[in-house]
Protein backbone atom coordinates (compact mmCIF):
# COMPACT_ATOMS: atom_id res chain seq x y z
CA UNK A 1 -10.40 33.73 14.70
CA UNK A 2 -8.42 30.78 12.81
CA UNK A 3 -9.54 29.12 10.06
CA UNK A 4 -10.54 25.46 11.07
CA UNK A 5 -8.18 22.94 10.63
CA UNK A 6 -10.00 19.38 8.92
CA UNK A 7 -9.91 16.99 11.54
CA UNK A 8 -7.46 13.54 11.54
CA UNK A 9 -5.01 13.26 9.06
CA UNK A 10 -4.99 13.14 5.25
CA UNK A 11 -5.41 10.60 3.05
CA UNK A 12 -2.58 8.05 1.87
CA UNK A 13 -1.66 8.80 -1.55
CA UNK A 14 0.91 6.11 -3.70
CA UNK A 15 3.52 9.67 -3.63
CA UNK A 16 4.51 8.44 -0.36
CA UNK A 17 5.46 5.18 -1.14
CA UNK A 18 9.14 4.50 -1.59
CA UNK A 19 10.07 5.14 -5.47
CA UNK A 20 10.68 1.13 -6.12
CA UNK A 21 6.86 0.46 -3.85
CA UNK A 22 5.92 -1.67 -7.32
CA UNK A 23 9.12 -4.17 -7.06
CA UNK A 24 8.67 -3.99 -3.12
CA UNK A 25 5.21 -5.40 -4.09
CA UNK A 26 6.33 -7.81 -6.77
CA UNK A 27 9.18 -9.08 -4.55
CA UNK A 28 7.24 -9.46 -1.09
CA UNK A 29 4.73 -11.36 -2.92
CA UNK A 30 6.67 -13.56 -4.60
CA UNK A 31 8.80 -14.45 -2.04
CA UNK A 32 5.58 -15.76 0.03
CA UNK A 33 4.90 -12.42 2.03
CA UNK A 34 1.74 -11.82 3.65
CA UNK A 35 -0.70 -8.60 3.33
CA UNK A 36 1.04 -7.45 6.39
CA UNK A 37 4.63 -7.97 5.77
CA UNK A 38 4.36 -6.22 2.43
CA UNK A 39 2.61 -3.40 4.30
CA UNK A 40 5.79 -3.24 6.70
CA UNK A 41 8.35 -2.84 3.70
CA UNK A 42 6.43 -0.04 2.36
CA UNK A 43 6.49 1.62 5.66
CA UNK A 44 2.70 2.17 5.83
CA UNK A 45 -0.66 1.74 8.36
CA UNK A 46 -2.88 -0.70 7.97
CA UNK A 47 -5.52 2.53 7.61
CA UNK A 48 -2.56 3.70 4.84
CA UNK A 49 -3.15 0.43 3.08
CA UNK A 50 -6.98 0.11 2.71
CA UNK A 51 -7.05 3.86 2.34
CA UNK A 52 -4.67 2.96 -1.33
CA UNK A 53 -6.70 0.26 -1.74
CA UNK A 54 -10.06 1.83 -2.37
CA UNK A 55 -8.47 4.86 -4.11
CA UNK A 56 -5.65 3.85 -6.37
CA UNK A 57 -6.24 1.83 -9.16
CA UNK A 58 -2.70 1.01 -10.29
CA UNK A 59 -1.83 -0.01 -6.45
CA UNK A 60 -4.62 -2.14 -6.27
CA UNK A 61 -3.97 -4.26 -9.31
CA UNK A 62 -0.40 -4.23 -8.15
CA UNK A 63 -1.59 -6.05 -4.97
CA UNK A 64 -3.90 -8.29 -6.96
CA UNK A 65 -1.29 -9.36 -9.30
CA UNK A 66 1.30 -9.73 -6.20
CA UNK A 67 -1.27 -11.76 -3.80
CA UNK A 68 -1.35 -14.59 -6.90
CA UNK A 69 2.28 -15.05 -7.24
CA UNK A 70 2.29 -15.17 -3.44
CA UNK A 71 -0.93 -18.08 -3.62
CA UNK A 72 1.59 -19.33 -6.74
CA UNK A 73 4.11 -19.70 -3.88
């Protein structure tokens, strides 16, 4: 018998991201971009995107620092 395979698929990790996903970020933001329009540039789900949220600290600030320039908009 097969080994069992884990069930759904597995988790986002910032390796996926485009190389430049910080100045995608930066960019997005400061050109007024919303949560969801930066999530379409960096080709990723909205489950991607909480998923790097909760589990990458250097993505998470990245957000952080891009949603003030965005309220700085």
């Amino acid at each position: 018998m097969a080994a069992k395979q884990p069930n759904g698929r597995p988790p986002m990790k910032v390796e996926k991201l485009p190389k430049n996903w910080k100045e995608i970020v930066i960019n997005g933001y400061s050109n007024g971009y919303s949560d969801i329009e930066v999530r379409v540039e960096l080709g990723i789900s909205r489950t991607g995107w909480y998923s790097l949220l909760e589990s990458d600290t250097d993505f998470s600030d990245s957000i952080k620092d891009g949603k003030d320039l965005s309220e700085a908009w």
